[in-house]
PDB file of N, CA and C in Angstrom:
ATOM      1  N   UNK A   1     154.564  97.786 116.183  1.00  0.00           N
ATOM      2  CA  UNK A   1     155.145  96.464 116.171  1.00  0.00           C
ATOM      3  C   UNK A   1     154.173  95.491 116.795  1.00  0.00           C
ATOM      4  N   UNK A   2     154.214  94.557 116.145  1.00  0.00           N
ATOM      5  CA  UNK A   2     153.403  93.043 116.811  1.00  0.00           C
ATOM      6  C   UNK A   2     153.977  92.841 118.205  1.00  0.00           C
ATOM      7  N   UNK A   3     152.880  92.074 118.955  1.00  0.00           N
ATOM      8  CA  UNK A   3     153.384  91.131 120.360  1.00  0.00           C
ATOM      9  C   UNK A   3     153.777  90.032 119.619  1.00  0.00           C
ATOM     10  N   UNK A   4     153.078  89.631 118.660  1.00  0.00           N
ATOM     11  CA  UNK A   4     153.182  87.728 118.595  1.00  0.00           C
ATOM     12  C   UNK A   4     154.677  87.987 117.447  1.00  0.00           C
ATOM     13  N   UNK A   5     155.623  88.526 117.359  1.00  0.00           N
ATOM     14  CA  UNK A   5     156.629  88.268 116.964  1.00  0.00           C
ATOM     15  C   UNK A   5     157.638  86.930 117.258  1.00  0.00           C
ATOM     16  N   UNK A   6     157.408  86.359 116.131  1.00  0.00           N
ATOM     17  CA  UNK A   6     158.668  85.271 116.096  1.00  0.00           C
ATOM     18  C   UNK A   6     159.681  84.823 115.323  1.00  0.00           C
ATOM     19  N   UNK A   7     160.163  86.110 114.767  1.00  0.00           N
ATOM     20  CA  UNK A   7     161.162  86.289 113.961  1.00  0.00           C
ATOM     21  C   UNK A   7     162.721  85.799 114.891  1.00  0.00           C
ATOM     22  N   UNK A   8     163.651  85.036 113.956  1.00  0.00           N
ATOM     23  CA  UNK A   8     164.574  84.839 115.345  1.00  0.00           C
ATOM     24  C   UNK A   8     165.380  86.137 114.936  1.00  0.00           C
ATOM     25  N   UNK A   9     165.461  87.091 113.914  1.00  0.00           N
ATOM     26  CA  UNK A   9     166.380  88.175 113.885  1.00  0.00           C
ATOM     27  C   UNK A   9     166.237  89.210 114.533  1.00  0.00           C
ATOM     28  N   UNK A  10     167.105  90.103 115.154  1.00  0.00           N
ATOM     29  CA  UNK A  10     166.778  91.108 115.911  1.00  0.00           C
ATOM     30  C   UNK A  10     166.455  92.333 115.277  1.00  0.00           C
ATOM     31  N   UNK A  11     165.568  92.955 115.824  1.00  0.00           N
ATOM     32  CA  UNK A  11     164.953  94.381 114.594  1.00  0.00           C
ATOM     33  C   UNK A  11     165.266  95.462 115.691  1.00  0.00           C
ATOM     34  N   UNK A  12     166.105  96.495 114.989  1.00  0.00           N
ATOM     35  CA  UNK A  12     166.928  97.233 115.424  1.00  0.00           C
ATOM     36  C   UNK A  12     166.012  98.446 114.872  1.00  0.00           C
ATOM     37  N   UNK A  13     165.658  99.644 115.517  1.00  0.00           N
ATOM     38  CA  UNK A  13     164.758 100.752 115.663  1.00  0.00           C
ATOM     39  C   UNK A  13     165.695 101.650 114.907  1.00  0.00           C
ATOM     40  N   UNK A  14     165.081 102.205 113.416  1.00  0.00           N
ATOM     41  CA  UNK A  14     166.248 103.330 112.532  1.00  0.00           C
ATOM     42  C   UNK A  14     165.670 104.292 112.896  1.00  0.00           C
ATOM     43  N   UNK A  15     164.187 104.217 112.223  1.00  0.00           N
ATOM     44  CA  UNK A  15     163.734 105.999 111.938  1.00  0.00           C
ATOM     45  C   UNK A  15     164.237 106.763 110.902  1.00  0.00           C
ATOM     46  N   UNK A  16     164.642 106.154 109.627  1.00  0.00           N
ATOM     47  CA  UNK A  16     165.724 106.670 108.935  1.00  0.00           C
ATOM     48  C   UNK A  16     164.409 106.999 107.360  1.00  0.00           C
ATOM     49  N   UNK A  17     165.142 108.252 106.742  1.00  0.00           N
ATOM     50  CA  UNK A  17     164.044 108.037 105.351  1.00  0.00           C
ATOM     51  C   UNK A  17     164.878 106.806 104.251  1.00  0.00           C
ATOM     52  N   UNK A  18     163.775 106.573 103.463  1.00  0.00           N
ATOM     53  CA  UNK A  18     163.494 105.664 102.377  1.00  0.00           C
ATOM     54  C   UNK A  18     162.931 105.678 101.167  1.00  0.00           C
ATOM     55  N   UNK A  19     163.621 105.530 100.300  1.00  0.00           N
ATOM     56  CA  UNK A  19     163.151 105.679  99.185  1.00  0.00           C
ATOM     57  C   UNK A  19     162.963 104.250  98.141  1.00  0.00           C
ATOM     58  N   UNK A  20     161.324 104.031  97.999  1.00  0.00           N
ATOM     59  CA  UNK A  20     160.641 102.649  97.429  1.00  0.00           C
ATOM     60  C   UNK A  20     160.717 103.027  96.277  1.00  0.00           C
ATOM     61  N   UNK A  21     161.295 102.193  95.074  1.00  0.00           N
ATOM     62  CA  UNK A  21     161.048 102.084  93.860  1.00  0.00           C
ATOM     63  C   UNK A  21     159.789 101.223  93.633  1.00  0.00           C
ATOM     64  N   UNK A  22     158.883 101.394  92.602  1.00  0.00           N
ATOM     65  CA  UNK A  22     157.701 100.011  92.657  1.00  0.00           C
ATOM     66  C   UNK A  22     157.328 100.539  91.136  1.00  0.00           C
ATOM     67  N   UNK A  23     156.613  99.567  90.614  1.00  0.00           N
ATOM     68  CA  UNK A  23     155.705 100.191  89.070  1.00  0.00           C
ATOM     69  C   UNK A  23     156.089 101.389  88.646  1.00  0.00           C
ATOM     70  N   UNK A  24     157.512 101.965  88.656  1.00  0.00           N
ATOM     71  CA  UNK A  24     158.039 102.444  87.585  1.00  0.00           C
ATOM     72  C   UNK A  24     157.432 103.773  88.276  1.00  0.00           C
ATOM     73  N   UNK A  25     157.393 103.955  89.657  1.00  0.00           N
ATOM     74  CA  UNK A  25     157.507 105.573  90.240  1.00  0.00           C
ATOM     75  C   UNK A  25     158.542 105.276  91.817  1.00  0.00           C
ATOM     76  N   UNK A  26     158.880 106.341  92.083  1.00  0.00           N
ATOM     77  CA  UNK A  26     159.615 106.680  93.211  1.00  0.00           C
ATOM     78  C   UNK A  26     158.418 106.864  94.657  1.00  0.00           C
ATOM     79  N   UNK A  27     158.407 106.124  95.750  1.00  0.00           N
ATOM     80  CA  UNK A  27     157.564 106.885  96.719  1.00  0.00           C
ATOM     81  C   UNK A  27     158.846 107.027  97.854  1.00  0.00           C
ATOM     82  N   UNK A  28     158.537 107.893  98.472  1.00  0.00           N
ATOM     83  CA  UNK A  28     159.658 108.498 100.199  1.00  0.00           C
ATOM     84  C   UNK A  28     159.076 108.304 101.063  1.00  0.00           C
ATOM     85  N   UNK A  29     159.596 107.648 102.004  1.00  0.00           N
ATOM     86  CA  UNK A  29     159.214 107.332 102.805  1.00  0.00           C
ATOM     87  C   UNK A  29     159.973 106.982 104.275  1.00  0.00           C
ATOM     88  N   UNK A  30     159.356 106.318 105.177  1.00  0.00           N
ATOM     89  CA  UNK A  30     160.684 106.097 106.428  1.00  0.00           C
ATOM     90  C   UNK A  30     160.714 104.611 106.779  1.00  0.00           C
ATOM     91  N   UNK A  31     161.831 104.401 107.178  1.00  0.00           N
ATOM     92  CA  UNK A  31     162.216 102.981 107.589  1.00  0.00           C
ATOM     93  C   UNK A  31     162.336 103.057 109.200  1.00  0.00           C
ATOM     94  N   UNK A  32     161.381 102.260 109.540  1.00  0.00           N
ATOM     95  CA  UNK A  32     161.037 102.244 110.704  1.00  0.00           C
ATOM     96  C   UNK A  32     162.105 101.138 111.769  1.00  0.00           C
ATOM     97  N   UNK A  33     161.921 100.082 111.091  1.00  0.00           N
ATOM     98  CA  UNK A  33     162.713  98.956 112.033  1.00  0.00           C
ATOM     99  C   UNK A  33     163.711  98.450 110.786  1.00  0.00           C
ATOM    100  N   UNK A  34     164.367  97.953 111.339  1.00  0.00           N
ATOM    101  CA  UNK A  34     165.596  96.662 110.018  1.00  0.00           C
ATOM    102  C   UNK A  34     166.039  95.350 110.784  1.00  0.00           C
ATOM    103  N   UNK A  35     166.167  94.477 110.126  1.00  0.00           N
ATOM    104  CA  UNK A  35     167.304  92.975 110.611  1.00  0.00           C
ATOM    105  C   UNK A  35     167.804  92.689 109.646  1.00  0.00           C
ATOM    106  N   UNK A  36     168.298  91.376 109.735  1.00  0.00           N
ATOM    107  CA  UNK A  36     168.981  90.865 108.535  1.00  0.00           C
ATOM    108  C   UNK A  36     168.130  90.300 107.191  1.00  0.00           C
ATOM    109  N   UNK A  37     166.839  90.149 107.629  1.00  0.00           N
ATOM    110  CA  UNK A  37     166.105  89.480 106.514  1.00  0.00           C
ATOM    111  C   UNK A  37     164.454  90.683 106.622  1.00  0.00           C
ATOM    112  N   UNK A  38     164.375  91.782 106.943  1.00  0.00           N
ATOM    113  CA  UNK A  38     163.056  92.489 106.828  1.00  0.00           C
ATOM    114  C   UNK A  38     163.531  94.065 107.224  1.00  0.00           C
ATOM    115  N   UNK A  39     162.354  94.897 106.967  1.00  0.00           N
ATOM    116  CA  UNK A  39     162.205  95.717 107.043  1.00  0.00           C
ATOM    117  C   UNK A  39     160.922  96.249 107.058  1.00  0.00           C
ATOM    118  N   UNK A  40     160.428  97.797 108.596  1.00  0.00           N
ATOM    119  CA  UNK A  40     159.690  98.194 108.536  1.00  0.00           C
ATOM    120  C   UNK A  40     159.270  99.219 107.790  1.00  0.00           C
ATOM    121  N   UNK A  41     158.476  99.641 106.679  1.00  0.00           N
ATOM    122  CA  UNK A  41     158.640 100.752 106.219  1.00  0.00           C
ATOM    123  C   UNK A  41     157.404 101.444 106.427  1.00  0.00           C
ATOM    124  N   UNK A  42     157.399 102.751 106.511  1.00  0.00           N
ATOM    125  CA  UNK A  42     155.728 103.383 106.256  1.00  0.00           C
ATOM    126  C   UNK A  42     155.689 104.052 104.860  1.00  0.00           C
ATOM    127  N   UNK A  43     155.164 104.159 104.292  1.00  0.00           N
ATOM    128  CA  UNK A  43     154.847 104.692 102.685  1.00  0.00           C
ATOM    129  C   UNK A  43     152.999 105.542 102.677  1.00  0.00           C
ATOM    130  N   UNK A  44     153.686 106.405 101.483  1.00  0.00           N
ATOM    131  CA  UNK A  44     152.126 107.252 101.599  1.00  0.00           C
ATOM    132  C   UNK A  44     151.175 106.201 100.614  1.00  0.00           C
ATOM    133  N   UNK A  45     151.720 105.458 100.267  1.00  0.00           N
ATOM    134  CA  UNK A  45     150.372 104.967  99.340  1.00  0.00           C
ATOM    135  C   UNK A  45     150.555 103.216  99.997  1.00  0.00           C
ATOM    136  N   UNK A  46     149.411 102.709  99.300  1.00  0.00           N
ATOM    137  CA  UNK A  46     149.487 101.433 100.160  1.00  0.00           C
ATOM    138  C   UNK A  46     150.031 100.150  99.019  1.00  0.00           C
ATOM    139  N   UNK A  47     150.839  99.461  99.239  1.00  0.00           N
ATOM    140  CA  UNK A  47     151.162  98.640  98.426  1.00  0.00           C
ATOM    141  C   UNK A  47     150.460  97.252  98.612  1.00  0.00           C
ATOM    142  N   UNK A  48     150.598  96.132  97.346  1.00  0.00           N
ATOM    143  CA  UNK A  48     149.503  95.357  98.383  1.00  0.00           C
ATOM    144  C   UNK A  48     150.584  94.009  98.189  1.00  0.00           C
ATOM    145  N   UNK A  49     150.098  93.160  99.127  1.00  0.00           N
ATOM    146  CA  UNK A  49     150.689  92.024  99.716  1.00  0.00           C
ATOM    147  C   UNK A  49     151.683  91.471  98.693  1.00  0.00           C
ATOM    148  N   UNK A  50     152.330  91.023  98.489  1.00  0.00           N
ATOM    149  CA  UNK A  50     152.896  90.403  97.326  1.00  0.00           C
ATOM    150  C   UNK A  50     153.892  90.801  96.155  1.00  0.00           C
ATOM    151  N   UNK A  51     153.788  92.437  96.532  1.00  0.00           N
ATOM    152  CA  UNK A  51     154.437  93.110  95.262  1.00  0.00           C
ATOM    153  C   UNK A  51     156.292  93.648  96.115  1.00  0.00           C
ATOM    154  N   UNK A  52     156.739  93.251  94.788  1.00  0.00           N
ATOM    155  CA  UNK A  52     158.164  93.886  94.735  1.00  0.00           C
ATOM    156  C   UNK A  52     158.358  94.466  94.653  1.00  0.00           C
ATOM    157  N   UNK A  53     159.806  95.092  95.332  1.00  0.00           N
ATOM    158  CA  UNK A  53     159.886  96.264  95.160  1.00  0.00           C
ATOM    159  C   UNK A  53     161.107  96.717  95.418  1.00  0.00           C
ATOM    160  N   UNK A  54     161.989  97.784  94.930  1.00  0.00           N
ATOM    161  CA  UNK A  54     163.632  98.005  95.731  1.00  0.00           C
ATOM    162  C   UNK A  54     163.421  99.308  96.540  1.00  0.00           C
ATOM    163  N   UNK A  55     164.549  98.817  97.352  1.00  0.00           N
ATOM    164  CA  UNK A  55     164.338 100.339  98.505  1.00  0.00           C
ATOM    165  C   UNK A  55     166.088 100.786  98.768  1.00  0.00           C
ATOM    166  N   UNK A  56     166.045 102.191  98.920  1.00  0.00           N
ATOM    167  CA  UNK A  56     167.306 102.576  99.639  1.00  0.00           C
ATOM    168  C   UNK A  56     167.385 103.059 100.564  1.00  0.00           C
ATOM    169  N   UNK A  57     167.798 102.751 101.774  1.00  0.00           N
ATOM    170  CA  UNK A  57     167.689 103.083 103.030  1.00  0.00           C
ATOM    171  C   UNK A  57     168.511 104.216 103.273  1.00  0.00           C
ATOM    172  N   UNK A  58     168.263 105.079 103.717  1.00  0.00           N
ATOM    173  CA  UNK A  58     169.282 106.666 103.809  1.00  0.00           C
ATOM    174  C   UNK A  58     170.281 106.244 105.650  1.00  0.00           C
ATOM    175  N   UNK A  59     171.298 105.744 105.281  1.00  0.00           N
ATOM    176  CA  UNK A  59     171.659 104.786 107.124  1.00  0.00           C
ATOM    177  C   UNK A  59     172.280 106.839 107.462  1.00  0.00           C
ATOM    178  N   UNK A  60     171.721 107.091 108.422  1.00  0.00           N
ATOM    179  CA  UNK A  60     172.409 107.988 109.126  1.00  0.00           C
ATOM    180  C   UNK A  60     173.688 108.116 109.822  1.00  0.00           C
ATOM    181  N   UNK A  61     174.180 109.122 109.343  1.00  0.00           N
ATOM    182  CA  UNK A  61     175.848 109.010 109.862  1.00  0.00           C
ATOM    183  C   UNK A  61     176.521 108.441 109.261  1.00  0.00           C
ATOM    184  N   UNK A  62     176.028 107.895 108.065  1.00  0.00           N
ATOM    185  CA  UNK A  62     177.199 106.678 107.007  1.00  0.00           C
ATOM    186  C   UNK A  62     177.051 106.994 105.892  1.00  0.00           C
ATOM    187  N   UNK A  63     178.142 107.556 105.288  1.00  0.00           N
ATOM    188  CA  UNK A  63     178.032 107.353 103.446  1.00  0.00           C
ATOM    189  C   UNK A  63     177.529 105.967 102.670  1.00  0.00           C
ATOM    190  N   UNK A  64     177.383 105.187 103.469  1.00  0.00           N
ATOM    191  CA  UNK A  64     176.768 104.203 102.356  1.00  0.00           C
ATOM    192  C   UNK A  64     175.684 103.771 102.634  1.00  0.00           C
ATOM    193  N   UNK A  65     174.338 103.677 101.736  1.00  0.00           N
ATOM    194  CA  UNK A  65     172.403 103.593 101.651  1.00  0.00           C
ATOM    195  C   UNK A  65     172.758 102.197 101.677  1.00  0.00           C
ATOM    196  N   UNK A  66     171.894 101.605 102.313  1.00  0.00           N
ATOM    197  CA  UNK A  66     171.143 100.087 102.249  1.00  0.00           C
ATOM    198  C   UNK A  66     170.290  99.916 100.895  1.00  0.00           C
ATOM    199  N   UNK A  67     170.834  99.486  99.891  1.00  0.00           N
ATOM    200  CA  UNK A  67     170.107  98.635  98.790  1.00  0.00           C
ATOM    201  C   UNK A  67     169.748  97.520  98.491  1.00  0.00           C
ATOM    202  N   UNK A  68     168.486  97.039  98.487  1.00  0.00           N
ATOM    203  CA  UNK A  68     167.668  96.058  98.847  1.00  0.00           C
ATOM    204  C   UNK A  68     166.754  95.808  97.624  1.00  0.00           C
ATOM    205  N   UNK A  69     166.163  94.814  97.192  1.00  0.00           N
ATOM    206  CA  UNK A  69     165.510  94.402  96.777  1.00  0.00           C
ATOM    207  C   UNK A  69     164.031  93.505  98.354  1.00  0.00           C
ATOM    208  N   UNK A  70     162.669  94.165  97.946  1.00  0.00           N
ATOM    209  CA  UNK A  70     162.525  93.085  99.017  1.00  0.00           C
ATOM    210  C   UNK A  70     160.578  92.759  98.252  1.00  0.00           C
ATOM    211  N   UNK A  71     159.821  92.144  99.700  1.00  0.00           N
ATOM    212  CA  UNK A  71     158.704  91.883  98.911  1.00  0.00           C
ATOM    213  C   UNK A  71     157.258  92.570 100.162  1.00  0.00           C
ATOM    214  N   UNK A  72     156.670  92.491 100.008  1.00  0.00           N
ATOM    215  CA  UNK A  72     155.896  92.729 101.006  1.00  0.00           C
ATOM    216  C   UNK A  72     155.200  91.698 101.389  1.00  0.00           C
ATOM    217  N   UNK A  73     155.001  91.915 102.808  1.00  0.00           N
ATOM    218  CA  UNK A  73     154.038  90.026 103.466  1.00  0.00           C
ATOM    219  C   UNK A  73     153.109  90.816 104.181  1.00  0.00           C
ATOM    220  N   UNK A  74     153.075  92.484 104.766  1.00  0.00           N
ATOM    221  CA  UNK A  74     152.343  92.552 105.968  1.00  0.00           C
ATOM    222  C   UNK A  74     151.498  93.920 105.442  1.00  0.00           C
ATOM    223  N   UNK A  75     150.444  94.639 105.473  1.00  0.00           N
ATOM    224  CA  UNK A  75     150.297  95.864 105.628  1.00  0.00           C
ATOM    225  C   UNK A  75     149.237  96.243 106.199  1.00  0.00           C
ATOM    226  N   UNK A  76     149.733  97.422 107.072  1.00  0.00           N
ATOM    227  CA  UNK A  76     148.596  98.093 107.929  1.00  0.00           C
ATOM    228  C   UNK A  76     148.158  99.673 108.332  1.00  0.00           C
ATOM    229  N   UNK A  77     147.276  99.923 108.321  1.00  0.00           N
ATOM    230  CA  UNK A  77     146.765 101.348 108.034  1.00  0.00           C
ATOM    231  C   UNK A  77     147.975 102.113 109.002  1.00  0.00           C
ATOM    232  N   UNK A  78     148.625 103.297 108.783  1.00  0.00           N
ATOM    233  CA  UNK A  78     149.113 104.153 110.036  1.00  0.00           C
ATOM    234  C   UNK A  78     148.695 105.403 110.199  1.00  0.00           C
ATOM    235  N   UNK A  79     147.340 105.643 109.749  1.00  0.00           N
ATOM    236  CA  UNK A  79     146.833 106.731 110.266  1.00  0.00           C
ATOM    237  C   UNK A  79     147.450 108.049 108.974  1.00  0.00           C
ATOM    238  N   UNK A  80     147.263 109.345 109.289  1.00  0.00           N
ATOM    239  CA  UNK A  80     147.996 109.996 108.760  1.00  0.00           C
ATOM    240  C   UNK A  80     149.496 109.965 108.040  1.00  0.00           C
ATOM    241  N   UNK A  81     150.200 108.618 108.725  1.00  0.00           N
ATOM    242  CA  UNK A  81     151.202 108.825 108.477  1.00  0.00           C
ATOM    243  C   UNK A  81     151.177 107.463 106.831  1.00  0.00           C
ATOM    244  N   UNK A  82     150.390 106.982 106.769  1.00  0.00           N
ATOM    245  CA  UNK A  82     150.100 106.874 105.317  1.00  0.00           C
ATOM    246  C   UNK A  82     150.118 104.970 106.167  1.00  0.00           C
ATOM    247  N   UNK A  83     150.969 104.045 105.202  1.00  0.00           N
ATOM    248  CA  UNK A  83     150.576 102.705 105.387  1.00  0.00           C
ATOM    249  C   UNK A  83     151.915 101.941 105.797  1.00  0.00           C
ATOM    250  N   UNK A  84     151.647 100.987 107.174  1.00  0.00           N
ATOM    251  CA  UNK A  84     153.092 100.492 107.650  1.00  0.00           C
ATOM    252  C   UNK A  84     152.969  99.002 106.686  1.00  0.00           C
ATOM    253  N   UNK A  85     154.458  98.881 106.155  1.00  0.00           N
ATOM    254  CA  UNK A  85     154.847  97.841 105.524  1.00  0.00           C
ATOM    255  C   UNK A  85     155.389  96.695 105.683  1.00  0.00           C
ATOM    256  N   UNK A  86     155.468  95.710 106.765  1.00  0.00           N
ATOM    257  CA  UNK A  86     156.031  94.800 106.968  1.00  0.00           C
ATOM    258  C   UNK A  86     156.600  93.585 105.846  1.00  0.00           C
ATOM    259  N   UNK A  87     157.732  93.943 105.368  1.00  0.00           N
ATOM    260  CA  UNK A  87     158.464  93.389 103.994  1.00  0.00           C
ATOM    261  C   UNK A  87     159.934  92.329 104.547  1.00  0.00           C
ATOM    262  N   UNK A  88     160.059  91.562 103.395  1.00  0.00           N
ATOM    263  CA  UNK A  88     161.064  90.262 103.676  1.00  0.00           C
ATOM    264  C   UNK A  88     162.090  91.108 102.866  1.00  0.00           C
ATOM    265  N   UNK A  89     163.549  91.058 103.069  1.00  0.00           N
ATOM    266  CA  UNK A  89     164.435  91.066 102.302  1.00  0.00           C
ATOM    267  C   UNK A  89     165.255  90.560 101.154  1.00  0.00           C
ATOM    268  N   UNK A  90     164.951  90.230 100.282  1.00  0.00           N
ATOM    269  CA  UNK A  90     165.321  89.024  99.438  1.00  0.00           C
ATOM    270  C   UNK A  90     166.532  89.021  98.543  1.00  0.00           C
ATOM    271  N   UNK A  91     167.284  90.501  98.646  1.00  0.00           N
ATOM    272  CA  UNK A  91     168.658  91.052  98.087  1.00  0.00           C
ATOM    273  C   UNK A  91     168.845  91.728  98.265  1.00  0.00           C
ATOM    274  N   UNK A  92     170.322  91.804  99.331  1.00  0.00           N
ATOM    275  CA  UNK A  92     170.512  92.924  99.871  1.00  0.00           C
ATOM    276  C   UNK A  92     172.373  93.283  99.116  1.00  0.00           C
ATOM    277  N   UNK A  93     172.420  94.889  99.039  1.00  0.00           N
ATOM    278  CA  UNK A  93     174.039  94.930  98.586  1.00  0.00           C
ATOM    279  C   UNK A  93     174.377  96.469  99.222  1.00  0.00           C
TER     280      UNK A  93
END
């Protein structure tokens, strides 16, 4: 996570898996942070700035996934664990 955060929404720590739809393949992955308008994700491949994409969030302990439509604004290497995604939410149901 950034210091210079100035989001006014609060990002609540999941840890939960995720599954990115993008260009017509499936990638899995984990959802790191959530608020009302973003999401952290890490993914094995790297997506690049700008691209859309839908995600379902697997919410633990709840029968019902977070389905989202969102976009990407941020990305940064995470090492082995493939590429962190800092994405806007732009439809959520």
């Amino acid at each position: 996570m950034h210091d210079d955060d100035k989001r006014s929404d609060r990002r609540v720590p999941v840890k939960t898996p995720a599954s990115v739809e993008v260009n017509n393949k499936t990638l899995t992955g984990e959802c790191c942070d959530l608020s009302a308008h973003g999401v952290l994700l890490i993914l094995p491949e790297r997506l690049d700035v700008g691209t859309h994409f839908d995600v379902i969030v697997r919410a633990a302990g709840s029968t019902a996934d977070l389905r989202a439509t969102g976009i990407v604004v941020r990305v940064d290497d995470a090492g082995e664990s493939g590429y962190e995604h800092g994405c806007k939410l732009i439809d959520v149901s």
